[in-house]
Protein backbone atom coordinates (compact mmCIF):
# COMPACT_ATOMS: atom_id res chain seq x y z
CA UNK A 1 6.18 10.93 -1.54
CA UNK A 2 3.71 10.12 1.33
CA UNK A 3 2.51 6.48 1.56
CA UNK A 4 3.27 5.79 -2.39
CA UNK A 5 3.61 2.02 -1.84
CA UNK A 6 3.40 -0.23 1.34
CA UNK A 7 6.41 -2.23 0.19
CA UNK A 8 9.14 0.05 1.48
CA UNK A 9 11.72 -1.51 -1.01
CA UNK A 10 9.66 -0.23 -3.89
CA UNK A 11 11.80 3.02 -4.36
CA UNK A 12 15.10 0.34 -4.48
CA UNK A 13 13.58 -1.41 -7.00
CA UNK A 14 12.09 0.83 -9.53
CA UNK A 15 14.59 2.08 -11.75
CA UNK A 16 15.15 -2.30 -12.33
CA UNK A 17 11.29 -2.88 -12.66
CA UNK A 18 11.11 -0.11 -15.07
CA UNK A 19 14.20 -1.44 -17.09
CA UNK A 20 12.96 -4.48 -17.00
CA UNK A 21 9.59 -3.85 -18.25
CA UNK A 22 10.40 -1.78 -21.01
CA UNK A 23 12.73 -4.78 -21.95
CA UNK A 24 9.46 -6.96 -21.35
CA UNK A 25 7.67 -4.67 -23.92
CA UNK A 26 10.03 -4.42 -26.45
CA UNK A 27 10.57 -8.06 -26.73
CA UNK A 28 6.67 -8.56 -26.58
CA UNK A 29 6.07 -5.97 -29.14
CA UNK A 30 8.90 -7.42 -31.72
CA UNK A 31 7.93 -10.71 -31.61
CA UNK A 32 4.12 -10.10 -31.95
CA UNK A 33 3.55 -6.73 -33.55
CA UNK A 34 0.96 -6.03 -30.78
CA UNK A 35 1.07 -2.45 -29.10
CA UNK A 36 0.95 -2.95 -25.71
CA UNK A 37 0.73 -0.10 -22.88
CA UNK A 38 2.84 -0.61 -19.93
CA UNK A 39 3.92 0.71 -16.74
CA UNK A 40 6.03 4.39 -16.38
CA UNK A 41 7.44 5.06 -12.98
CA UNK A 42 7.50 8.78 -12.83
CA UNK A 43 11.09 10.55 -11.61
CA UNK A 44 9.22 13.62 -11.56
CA UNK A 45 6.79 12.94 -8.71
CA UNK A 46 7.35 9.29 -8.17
CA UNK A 47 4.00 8.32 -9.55
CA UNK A 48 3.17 5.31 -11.43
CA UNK A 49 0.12 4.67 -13.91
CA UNK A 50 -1.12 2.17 -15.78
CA UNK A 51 -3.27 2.30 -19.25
CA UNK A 52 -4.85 -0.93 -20.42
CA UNK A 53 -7.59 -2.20 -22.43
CA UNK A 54 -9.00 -4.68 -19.40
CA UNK A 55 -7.73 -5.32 -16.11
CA UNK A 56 -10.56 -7.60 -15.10
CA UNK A 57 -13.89 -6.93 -13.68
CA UNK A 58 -14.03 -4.65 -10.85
CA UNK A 59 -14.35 -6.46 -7.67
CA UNK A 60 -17.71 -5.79 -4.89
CA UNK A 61 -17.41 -3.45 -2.18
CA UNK A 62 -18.94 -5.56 0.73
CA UNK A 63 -16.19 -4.65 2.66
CA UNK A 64 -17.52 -1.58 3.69
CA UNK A 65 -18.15 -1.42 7.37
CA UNK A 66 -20.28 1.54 6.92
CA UNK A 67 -21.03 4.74 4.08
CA UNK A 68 -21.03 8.03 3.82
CA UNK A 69 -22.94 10.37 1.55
CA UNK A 70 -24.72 7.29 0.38
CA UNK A 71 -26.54 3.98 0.55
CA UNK A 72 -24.11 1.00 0.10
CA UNK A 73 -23.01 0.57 -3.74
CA UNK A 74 -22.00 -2.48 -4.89
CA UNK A 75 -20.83 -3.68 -8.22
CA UNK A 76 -24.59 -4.82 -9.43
CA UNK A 77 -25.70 -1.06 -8.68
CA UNK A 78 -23.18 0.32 -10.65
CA UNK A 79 -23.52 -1.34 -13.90
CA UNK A 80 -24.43 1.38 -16.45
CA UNK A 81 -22.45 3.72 -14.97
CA UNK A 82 -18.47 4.88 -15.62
CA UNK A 83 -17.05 4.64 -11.73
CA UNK A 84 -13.81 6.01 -10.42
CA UNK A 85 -12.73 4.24 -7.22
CA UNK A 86 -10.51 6.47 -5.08
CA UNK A 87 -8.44 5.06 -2.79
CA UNK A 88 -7.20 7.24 0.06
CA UNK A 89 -6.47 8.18 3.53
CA UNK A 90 -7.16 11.17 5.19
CA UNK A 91 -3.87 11.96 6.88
CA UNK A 92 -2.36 11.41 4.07
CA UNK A 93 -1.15 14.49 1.92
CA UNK A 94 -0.52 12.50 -1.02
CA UNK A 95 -4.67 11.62 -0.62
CA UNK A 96 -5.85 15.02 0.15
CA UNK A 97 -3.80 17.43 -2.50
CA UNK A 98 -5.80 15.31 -5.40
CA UNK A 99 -8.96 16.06 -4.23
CA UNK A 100 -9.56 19.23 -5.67
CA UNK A 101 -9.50 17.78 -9.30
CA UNK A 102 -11.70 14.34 -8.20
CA UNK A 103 -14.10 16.39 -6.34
CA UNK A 104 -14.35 18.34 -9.75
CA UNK A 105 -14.74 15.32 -11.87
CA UNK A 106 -17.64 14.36 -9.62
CA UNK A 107 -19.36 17.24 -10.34
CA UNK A 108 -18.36 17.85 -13.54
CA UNK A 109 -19.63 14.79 -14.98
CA UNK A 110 -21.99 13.51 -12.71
CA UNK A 111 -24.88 14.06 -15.64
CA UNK A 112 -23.41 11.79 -18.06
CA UNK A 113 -23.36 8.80 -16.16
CA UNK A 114 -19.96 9.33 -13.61
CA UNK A 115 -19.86 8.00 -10.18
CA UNK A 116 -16.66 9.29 -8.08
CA UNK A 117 -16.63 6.37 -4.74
CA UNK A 118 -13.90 7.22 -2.10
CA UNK A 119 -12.37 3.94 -0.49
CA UNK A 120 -11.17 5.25 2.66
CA UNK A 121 -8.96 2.25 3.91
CA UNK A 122 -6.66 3.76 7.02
CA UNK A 123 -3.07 3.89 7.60
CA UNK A 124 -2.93 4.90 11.47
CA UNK A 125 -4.93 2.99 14.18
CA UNK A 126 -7.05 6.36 14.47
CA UNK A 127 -7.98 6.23 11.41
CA UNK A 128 -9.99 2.76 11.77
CA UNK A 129 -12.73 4.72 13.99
CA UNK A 130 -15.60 5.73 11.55
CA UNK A 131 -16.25 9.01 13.44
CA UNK A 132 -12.99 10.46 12.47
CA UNK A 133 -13.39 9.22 8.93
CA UNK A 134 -17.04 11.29 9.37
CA UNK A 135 -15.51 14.16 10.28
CA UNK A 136 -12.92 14.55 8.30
CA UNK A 137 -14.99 13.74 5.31
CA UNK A 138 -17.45 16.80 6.19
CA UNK A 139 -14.11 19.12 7.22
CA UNK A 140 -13.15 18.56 3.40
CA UNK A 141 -16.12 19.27 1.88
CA UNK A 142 -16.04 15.64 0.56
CA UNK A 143 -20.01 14.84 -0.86
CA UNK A 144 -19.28 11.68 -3.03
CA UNK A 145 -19.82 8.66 -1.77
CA UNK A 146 -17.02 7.26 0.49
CA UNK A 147 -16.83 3.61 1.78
CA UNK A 148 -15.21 3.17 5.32
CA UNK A 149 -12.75 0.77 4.63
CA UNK A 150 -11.55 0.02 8.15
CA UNK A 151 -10.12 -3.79 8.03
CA UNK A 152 -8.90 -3.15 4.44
CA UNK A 153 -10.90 -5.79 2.50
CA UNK A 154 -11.80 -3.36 -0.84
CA UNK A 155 -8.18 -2.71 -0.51
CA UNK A 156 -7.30 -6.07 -0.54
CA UNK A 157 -9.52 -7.18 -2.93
CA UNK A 158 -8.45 -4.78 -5.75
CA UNK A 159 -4.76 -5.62 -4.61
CA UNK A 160 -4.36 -2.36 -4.02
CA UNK A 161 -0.63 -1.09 -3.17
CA UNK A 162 -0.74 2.84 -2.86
CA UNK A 163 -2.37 5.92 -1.03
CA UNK A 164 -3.86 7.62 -3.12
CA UNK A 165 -4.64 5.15 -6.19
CA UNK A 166 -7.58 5.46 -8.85
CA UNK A 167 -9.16 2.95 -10.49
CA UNK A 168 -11.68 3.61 -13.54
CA UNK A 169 -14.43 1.05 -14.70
CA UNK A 170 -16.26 1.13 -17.31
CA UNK A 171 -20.19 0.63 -17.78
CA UNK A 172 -19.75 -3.25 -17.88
CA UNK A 173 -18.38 -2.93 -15.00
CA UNK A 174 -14.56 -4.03 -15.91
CA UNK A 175 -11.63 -1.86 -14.88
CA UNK A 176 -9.81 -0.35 -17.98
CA UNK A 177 -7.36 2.27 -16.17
CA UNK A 178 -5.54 2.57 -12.82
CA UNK A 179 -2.77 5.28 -11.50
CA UNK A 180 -0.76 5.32 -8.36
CA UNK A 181 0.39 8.47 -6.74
CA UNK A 182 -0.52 11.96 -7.32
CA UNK A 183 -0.14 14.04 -10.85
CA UNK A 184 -1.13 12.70 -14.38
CA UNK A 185 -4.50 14.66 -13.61
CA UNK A 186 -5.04 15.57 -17.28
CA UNK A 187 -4.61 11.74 -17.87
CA UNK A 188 -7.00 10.98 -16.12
CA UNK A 189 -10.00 12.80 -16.58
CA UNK A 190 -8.98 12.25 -20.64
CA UNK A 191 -9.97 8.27 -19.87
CA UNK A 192 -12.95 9.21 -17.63
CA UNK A 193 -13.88 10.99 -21.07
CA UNK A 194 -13.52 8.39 -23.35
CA UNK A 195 -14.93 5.89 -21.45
CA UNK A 196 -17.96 7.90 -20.60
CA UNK A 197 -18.41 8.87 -24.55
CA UNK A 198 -17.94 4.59 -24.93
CA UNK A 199 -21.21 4.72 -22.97
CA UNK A 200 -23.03 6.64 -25.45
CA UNK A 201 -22.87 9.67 -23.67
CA UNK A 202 -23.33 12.90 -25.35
CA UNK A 203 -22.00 16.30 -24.69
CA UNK A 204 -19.12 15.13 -22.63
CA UNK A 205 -16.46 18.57 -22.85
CA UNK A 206 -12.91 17.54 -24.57
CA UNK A 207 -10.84 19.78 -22.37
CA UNK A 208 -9.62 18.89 -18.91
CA UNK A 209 -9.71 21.15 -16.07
CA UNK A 210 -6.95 22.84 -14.45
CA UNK A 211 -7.69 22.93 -10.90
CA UNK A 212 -5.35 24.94 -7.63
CA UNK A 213 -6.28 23.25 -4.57
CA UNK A 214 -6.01 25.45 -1.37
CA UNK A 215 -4.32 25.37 2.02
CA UNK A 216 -3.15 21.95 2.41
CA UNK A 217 -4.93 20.38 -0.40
CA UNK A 218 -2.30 22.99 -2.83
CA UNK A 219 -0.54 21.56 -5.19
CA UNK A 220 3.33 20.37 -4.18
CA UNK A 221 6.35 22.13 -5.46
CA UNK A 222 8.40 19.19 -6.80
CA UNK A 223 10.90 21.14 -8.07
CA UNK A 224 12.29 22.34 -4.34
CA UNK A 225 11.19 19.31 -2.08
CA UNK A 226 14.41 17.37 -0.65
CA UNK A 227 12.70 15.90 2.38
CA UNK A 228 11.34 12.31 2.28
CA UNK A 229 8.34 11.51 4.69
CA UNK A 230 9.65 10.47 8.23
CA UNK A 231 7.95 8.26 10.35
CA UNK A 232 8.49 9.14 14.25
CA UNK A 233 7.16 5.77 15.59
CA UNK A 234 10.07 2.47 15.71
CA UNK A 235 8.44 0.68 13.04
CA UNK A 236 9.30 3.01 10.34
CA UNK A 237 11.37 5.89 11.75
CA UNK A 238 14.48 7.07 10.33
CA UNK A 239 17.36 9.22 10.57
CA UNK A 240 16.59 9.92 14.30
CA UNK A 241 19.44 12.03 15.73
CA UNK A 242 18.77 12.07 19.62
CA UNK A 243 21.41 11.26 21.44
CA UNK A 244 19.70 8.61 23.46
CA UNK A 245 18.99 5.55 21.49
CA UNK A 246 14.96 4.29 22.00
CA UNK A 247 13.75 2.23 24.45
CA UNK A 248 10.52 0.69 22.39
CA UNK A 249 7.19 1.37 24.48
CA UNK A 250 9.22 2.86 27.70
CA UNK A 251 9.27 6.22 29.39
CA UNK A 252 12.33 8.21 28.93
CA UNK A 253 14.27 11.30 28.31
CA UNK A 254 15.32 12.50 25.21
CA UNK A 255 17.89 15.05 24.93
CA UNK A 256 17.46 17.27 21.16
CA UNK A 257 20.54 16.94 19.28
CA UNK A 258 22.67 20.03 19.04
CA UNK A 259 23.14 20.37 15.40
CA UNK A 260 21.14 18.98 13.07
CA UNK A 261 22.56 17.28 9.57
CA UNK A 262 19.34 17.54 6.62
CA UNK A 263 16.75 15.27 7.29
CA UNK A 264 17.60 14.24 10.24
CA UNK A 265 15.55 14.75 14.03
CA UNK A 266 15.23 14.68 17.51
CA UNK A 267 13.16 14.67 20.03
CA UNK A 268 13.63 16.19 23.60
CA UNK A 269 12.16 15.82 27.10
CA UNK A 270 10.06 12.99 28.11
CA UNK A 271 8.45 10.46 25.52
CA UNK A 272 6.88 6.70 25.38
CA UNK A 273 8.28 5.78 21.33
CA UNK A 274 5.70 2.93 20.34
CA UNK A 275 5.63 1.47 16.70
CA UNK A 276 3.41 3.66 15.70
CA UNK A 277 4.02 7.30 17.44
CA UNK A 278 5.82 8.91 20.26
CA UNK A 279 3.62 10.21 23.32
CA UNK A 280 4.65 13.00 25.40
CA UNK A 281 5.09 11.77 29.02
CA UNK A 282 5.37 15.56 30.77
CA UNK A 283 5.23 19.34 29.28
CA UNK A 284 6.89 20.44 27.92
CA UNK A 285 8.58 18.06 24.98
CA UNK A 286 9.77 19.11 21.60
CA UNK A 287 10.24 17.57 18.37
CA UNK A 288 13.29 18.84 16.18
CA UNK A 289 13.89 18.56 12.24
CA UNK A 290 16.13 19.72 9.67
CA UNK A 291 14.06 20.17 6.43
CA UNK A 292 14.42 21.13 2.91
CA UNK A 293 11.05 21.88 1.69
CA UNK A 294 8.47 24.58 0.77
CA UNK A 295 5.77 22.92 3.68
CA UNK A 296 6.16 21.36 6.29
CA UNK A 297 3.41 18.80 7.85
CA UNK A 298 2.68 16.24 10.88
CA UNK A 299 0.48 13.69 11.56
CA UNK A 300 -0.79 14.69 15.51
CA UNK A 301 -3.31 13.40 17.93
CA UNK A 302 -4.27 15.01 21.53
CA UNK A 303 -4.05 12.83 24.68
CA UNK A 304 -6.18 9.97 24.92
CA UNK A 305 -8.45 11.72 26.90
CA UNK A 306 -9.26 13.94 23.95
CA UNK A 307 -8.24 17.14 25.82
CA UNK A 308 -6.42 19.76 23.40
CA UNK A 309 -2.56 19.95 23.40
CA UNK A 310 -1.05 23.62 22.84
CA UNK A 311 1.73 23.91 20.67
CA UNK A 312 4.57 26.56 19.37
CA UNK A 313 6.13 26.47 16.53
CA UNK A 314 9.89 27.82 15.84
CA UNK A 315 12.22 28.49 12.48
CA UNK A 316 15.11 28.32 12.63
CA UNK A 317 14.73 29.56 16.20
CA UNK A 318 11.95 32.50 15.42
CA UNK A 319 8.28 32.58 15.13
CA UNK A 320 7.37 31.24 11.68
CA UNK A 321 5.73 34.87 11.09
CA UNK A 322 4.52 34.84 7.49
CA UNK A 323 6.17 31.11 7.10
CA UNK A 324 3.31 29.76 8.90
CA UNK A 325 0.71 27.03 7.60
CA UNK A 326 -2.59 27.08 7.99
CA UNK A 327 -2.56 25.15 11.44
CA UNK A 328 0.11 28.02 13.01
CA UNK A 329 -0.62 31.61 13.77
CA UNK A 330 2.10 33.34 12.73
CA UNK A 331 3.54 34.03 15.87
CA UNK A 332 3.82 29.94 16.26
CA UNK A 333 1.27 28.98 18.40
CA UNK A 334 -1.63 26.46 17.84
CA UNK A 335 -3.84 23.69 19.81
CA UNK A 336 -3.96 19.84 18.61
CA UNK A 337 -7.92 18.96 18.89
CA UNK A 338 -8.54 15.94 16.52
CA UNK A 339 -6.43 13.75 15.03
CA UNK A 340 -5.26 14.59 11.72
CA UNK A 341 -2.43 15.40 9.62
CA UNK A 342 -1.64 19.77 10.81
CA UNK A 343 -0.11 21.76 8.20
CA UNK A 344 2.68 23.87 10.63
CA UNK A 345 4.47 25.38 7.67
CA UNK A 346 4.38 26.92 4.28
CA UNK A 347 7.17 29.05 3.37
CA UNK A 348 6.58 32.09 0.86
CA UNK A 349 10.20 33.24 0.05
CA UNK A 350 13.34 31.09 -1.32
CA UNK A 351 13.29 27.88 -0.19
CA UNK A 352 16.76 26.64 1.96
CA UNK A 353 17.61 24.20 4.46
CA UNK A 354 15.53 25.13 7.45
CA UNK A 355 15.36 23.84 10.85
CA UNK A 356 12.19 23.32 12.30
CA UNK A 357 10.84 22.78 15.94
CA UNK A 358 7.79 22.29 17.93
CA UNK A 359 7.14 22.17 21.42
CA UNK A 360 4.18 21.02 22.87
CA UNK A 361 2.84 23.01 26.08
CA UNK A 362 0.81 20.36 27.67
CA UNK A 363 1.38 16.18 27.66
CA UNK A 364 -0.58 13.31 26.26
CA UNK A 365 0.35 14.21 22.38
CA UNK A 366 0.94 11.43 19.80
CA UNK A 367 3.38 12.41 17.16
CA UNK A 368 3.35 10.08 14.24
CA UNK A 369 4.45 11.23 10.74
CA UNK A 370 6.59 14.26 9.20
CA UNK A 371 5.12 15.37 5.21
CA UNK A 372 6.42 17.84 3.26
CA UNK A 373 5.49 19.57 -0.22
């Protein structure tokens, strides 16, 4: 999953902190005969949520450098009301592929007293600039209110740990609920009842809604996905299979690996790998990777001078054809304009180890980040 937890050794660790918690409980829950709710760390889509009675009052949101849809909120405003906090990113498909059910829930219950706030604290230095947070925020049809959380001080005052992470508080203003990662929808929206109906609201439906996102907000198939997110910058990459080992922040060639094991990735022709992203020196460059997964995604930028980068896309050596996402025509080609994350594939048939390529038709492109669903 995309951006689940900063610590990277999280995924290492759960299956111990889950052992260990339910050990926690048991023992807490013999010796005291007090039910207590505790953490599950979800095999299924490696999502964890918490259920409590109070986690503490909800802190301010002076952070902000700057809101959209809205005047600034703070905690003071929002007394009286139930609040979901939303913590997200928006090149990050783990963020985006809720948003279909809390853009519902805003609406949905807006006239008993709900408030839906988007924290948008960024992952990617491009994703500091409030411009792009602007206009992604009107590409996705977002009309709640969203903080720009650019130096990460909501974040870091909730002690926030994932992308994307909710956070409900009640009319007091105390948080009672919080859930990391995507799924658990139904969950949700059952708390955002009760705690609105706690309020003395009236009317409030008992059903929760079953929502199908489309294009790349679409709902993942778990039960087919065997490729982790991959990082193409030094800090984080993995599994690259070039045969020319990086240079960090130089110009040189890459040569594209002739077979490709699962997973694995190359790139080929002339790049500048930086922590964050590699840059295409000259055109053409390509960027090689053996996946396992219904869609295929990338984090791109164009050149620094904002001119568009052309692209084509290749499966398994072919035009994607009806394999395409909704950033590809189907006979591969596309242009990089802003930078976001660019759906390239979504396969419609079986899904099987597939080998994927792009090549980029003009230089100045920042690859940063492989997704899949």
């Amino acid at each position: 999953m995309k951006h689940y937890l900063r610590f990277e050794a999280w995924n290492r660790r759960a299956p111990s902190v889950a052992l260990i918690t339910g050990v926690a409980v048991v023992l807490i829950v013999w010796g005291t005969g007090l039910l207590t709710r505790f953490s599950v760390v979800k095999t299924a889509n490696a999502a964890s949520q918490h259920l409590v009675n109070d986690e503490g009052a909800m802190p301010d949101l002076d952070g902000a450098i700057g809101w959209l849809n809205s005047v600034p909120l703070s905690r003071q405003s929002l007394r009286g009301k139930v609040v979901l906090v939303n913590f997200w990113t928006y090149t990050c498909i783990n963020s985006l592929r809720p948003l279909p059910y809390v853009k519902n829930w805003a609406s949905k219950y807006q006239h008993a007293g709900f408030v839906v706030i988007g924290v948008h604290t960024p992952e990617f230095s491009f994703e500091h600039e409030p411009m792009n947070v602007e206009n992604a925020v009107r590409t996705l049809n977002i009309t709640f209110p969203v903080a720009i959380d650019s130096k990460s001080r909501i974040w870091q005052s909730f002690n926030n740990e994932a992308w994307p992470a909710q956070y409900l508080v009640d009319a007091k203003g105390q948080i009672r609920y919080h859930h990391f990662g995507e799924g658990d929808y139904g969950e949700i929206e059952r708390v955002i009842q009760e705690l609105l109906k706690e309020n003395g609201a009236t009317g409030v439906a008992s059903g929760t809604a079953s929502v199908s996102g489309v294009g790349i907000e679409a709902a993942p198939d778990w039960t087919d996905e065997r490729s982790p997110e991959t990082y193409i910058g030094y800090r984080q990459a993995q599994n690259f299979a070039s045969l020319e080992k990086v240079h960090k922040d130089s110009n040189q060639i890459f040569s594209a690996p002739g077979k490709l094991s699962l997973n694995h990735w190359g790139l080929n022709g002339s790049w500048n790998v930086n922590a964050e992203s590699a840059v295409l020196q000259a055109a053409p460059g390509k960027i090689v990777f053996r996946f396992h997964s219904r869609d295929l995604n990338l984090v791109l930028a164009p050149s620094n001078d904002g001119k568009p980068v052309r692209f084509v896309v290749r499966l398994d050596g072919a035009a994607p054809r009806e394999n395409s996402g909704v950033d590809t025509a189907p006979d591969g080609s596309g242009e990089i304009r802003e930078p976001r994350l660019y759906q390239l594939i979504r396969q419609k048939g079986p899904i099987v180890d597939r080998t994927f390529e792009i090549e980029f038709q003009d230089p100045g492109v920042h690859a940063l980040d492989f997704t899949f669903g």
